[in-house]
PDB file of N, CA and C in Angstrom:
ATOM      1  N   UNK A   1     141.051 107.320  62.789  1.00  0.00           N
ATOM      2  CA  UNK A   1     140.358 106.184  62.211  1.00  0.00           C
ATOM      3  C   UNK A   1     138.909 106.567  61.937  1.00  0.00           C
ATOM      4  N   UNK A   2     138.466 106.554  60.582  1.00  0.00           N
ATOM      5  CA  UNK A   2     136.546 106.175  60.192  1.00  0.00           C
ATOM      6  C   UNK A   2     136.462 105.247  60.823  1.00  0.00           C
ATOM      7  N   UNK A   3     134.964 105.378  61.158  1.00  0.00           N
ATOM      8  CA  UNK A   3     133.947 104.438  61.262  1.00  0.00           C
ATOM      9  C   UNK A   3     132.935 104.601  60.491  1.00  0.00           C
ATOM     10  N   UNK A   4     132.457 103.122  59.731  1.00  0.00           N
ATOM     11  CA  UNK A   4     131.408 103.291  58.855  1.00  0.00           C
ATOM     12  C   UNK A   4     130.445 103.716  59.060  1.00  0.00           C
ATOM     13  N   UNK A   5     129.529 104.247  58.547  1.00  0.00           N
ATOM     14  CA  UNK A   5     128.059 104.706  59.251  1.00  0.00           C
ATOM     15  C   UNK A   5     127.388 103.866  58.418  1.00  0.00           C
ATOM     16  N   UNK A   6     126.814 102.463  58.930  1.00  0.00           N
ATOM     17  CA  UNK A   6     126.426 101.286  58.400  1.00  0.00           C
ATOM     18  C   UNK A   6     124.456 101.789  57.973  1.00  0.00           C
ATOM     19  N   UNK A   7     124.348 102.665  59.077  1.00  0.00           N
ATOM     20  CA  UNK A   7     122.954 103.002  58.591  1.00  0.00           C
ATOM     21  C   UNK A   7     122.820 103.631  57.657  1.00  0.00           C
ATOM     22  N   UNK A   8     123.196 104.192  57.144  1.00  0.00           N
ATOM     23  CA  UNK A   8     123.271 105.295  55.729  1.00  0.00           C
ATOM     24  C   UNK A   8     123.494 104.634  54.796  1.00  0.00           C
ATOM     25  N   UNK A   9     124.396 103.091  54.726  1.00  0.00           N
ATOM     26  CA  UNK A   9     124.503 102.279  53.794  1.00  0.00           C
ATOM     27  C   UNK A   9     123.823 101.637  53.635  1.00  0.00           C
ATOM     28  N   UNK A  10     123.134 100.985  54.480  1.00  0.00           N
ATOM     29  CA  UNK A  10     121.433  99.808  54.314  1.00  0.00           C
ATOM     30  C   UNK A  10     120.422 100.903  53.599  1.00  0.00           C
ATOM     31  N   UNK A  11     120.110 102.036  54.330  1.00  0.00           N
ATOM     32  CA  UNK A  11     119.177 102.694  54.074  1.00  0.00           C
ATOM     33  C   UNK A  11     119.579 103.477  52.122  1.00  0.00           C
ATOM     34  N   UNK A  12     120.641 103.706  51.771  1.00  0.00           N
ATOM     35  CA  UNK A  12     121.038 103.600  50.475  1.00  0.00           C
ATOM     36  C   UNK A  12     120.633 102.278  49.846  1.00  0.00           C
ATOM     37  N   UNK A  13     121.007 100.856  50.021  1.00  0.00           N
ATOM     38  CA  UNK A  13     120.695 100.114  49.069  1.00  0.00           C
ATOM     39  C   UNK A  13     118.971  99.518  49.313  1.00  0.00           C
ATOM     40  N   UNK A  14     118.645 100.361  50.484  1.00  0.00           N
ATOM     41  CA  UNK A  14     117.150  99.967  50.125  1.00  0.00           C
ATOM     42  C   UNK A  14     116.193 100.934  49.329  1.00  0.00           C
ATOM     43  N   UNK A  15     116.949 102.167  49.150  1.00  0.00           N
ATOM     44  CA  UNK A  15     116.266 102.967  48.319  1.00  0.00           C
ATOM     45  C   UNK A  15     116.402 102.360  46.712  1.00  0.00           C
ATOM     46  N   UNK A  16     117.968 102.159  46.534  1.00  0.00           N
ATOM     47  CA  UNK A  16     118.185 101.331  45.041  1.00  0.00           C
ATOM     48  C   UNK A  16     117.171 100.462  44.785  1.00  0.00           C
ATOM     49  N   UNK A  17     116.614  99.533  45.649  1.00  0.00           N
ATOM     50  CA  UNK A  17     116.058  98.702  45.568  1.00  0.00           C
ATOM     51  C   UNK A  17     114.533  98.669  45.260  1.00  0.00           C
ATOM     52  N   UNK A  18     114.283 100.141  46.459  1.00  0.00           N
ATOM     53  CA  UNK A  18     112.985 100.392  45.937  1.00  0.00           C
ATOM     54  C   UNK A  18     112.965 101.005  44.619  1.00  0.00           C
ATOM     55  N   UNK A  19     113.916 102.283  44.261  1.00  0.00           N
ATOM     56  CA  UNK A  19     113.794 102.629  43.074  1.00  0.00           C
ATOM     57  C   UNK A  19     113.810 101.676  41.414  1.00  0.00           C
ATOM     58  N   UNK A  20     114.227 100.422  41.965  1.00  0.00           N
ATOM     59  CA  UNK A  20     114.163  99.312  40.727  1.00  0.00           C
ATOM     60  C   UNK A  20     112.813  98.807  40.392  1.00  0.00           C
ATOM     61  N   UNK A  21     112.208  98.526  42.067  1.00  0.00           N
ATOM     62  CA  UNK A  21     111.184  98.409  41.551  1.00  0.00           C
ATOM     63  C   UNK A  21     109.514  98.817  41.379  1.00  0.00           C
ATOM     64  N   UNK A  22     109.996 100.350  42.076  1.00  0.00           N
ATOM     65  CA  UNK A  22     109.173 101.429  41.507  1.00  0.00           C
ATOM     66  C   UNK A  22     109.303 101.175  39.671  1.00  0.00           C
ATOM     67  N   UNK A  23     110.785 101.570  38.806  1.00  0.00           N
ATOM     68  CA  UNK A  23     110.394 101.042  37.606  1.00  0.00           C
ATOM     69  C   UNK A  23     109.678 100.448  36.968  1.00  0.00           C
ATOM     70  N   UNK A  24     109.800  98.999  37.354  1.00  0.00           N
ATOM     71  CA  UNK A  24     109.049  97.793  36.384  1.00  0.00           C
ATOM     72  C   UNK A  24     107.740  97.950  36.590  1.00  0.00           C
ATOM     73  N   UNK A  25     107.122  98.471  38.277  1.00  0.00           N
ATOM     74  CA  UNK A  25     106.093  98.395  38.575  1.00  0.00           C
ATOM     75  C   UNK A  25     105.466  99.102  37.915  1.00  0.00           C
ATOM     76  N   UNK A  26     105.878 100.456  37.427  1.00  0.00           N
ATOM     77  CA  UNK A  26     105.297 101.213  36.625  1.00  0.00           C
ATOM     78  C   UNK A  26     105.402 101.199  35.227  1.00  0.00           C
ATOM     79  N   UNK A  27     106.465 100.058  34.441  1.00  0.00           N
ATOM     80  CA  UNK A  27     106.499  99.435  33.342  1.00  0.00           C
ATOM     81  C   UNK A  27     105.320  98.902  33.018  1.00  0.00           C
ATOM     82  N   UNK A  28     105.058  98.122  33.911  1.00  0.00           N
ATOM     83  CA  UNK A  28     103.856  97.440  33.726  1.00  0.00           C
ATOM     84  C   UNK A  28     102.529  98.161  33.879  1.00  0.00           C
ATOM     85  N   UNK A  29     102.656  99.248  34.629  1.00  0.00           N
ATOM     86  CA  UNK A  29     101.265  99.919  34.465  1.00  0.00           C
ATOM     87  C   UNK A  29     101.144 100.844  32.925  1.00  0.00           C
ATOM     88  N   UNK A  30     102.347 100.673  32.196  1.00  0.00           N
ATOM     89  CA  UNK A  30     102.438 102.314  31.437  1.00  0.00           C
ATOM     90  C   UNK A  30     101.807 101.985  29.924  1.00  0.00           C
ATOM     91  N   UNK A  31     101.838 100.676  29.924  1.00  0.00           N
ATOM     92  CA  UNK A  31     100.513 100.431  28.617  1.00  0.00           C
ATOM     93  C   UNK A  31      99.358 100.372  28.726  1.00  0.00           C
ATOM     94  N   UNK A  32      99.002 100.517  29.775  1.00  0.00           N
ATOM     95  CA  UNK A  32      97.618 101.496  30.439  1.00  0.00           C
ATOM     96  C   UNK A  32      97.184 102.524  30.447  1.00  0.00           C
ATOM     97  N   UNK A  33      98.142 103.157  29.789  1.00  0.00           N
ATOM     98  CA  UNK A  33      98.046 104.726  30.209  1.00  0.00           C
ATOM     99  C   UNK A  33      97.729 105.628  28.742  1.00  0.00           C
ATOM    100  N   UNK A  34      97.232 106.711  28.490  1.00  0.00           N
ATOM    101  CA  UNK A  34      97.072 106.833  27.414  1.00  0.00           C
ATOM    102  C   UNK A  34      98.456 107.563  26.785  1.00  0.00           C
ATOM    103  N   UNK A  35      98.814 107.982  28.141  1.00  0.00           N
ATOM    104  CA  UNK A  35     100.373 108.748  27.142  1.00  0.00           C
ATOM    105  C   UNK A  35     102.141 107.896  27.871  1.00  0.00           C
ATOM    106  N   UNK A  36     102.252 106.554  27.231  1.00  0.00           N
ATOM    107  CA  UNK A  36     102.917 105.703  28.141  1.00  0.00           C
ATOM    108  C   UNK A  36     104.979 106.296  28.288  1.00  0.00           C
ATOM    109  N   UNK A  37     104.695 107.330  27.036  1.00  0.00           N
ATOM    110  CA  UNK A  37     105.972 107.687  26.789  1.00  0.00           C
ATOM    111  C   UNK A  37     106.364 108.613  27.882  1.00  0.00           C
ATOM    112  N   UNK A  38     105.490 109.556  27.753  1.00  0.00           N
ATOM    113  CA  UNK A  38     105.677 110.907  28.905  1.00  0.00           C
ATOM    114  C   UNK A  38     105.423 109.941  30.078  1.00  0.00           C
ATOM    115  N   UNK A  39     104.860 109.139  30.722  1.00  0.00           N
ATOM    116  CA  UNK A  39     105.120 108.603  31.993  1.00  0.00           C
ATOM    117  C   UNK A  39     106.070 107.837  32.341  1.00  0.00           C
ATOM    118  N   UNK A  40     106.828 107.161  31.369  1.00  0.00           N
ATOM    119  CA  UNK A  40     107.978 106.294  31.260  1.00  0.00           C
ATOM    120  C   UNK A  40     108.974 107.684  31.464  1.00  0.00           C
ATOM    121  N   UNK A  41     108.731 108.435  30.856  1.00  0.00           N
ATOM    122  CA  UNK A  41     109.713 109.330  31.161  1.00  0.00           C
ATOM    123  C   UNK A  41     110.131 110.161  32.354  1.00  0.00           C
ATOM    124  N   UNK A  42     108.970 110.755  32.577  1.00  0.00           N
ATOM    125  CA  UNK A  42     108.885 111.169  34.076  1.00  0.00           C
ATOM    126  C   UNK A  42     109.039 109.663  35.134  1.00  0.00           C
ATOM    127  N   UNK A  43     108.643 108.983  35.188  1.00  0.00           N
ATOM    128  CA  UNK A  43     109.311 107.567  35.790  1.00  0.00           C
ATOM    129  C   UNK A  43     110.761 107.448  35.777  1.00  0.00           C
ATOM    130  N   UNK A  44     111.171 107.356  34.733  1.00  0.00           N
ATOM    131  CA  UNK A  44     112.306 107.329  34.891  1.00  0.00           C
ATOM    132  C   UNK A  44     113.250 108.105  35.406  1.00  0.00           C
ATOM    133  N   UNK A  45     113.169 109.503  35.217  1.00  0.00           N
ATOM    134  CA  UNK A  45     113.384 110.721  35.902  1.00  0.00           C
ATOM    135  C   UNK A  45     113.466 110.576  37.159  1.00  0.00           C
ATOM    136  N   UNK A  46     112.386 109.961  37.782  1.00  0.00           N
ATOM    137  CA  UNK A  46     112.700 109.965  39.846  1.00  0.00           C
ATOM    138  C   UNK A  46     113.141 109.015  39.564  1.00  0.00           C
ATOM    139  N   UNK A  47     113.171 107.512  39.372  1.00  0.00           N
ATOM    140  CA  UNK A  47     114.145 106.363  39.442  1.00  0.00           C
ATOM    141  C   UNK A  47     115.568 106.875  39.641  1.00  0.00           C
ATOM    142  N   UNK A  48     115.971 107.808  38.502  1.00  0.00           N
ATOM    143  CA  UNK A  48     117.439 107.728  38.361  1.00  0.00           C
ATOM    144  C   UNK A  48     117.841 108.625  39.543  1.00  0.00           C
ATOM    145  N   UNK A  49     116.822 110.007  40.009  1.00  0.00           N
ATOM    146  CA  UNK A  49     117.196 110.950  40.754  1.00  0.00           C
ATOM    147  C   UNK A  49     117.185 110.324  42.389  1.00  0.00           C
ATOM    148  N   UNK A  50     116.380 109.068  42.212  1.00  0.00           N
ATOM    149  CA  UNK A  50     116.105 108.235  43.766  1.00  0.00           C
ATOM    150  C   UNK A  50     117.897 107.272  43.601  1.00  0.00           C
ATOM    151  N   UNK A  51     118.130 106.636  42.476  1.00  0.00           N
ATOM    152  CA  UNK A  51     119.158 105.830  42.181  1.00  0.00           C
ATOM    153  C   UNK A  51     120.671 106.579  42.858  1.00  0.00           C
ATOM    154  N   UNK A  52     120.289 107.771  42.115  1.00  0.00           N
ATOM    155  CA  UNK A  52     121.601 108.859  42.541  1.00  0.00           C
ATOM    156  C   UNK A  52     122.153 109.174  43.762  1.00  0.00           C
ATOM    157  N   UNK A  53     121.009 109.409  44.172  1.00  0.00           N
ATOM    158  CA  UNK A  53     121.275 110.022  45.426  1.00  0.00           C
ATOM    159  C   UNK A  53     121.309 109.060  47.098  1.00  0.00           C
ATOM    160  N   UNK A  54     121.056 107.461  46.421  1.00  0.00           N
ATOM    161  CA  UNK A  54     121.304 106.188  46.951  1.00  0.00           C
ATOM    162  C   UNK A  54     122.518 106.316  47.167  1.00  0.00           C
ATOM    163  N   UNK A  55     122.954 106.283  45.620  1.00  0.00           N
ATOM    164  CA  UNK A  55     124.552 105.960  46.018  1.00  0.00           C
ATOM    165  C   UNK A  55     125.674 106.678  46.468  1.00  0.00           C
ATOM    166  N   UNK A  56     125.069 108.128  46.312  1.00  0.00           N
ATOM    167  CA  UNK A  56     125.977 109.033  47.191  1.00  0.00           C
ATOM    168  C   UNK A  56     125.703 108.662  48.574  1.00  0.00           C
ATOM    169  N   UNK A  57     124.859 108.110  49.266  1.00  0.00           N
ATOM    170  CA  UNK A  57     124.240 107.925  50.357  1.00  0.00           C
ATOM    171  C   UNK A  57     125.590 106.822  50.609  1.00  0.00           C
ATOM    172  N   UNK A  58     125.626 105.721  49.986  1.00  0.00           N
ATOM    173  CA  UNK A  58     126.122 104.605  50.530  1.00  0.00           C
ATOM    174  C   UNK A  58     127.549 104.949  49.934  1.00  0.00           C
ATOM    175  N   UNK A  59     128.177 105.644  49.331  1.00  0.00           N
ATOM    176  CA  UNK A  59     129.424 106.138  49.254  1.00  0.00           C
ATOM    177  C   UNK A  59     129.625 107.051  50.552  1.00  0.00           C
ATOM    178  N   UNK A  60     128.769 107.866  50.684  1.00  0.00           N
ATOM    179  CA  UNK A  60     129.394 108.619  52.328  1.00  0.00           C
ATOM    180  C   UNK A  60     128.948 107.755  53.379  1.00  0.00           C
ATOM    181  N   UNK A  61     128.291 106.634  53.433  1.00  0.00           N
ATOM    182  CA  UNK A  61     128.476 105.567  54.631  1.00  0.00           C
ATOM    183  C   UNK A  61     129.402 105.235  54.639  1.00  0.00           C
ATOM    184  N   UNK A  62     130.144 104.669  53.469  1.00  0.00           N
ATOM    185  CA  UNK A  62     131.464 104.100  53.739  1.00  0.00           C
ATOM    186  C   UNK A  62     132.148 104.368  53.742  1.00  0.00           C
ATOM    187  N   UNK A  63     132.204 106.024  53.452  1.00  0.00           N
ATOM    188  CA  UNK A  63     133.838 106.792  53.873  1.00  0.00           C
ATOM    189  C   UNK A  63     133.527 106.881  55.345  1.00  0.00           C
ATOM    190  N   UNK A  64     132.196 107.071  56.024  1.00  0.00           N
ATOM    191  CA  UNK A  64     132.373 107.251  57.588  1.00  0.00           C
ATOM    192  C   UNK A  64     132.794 108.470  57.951  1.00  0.00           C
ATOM    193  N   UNK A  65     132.611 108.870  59.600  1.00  0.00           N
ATOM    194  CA  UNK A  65     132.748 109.674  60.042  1.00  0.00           C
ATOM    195  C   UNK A  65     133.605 109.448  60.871  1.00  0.00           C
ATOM    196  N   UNK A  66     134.706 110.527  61.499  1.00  0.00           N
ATOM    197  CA  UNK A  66     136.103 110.387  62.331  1.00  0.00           C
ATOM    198  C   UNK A  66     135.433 110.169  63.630  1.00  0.00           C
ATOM    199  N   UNK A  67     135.721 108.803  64.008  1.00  0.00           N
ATOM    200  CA  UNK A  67     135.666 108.150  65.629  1.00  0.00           C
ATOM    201  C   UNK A  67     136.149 109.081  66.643  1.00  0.00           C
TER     202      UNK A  67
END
């Protein structure tokens, strides 16, 4: 029998969470900026690489480890 490893799964959807709103936060700073494209871009870049690696996080919480 698994058991979930429930910490690996909170700590996954709080990264999602932060990584959402690392985004906007920096949406909103990026018409400030003089080059808003290249920072939207590189922004987006760790978002998705923080997003990713969330959900592998909370996919191997919930396969768990053998009790």
């Amino acid at each position: 029998m698994r058991r979930k490893n429930w910490r690996v799964v909170i700590v996954g959807l709080l990264l999602i969470v932060l990584a959402v709103v690392f985004f906007f936060v920096m949406l909103s700073i990026a018409s400030k900026s003089t080059d808003p494209v290249t920072l939207m871009r590189a922004v987006g870049t760790v978002a998705g690489a923080v997003g990713g690696i969330s959900l592998v996080m909370i996919i191997i919480g919930l396969i768990g480890r053998r009790a």
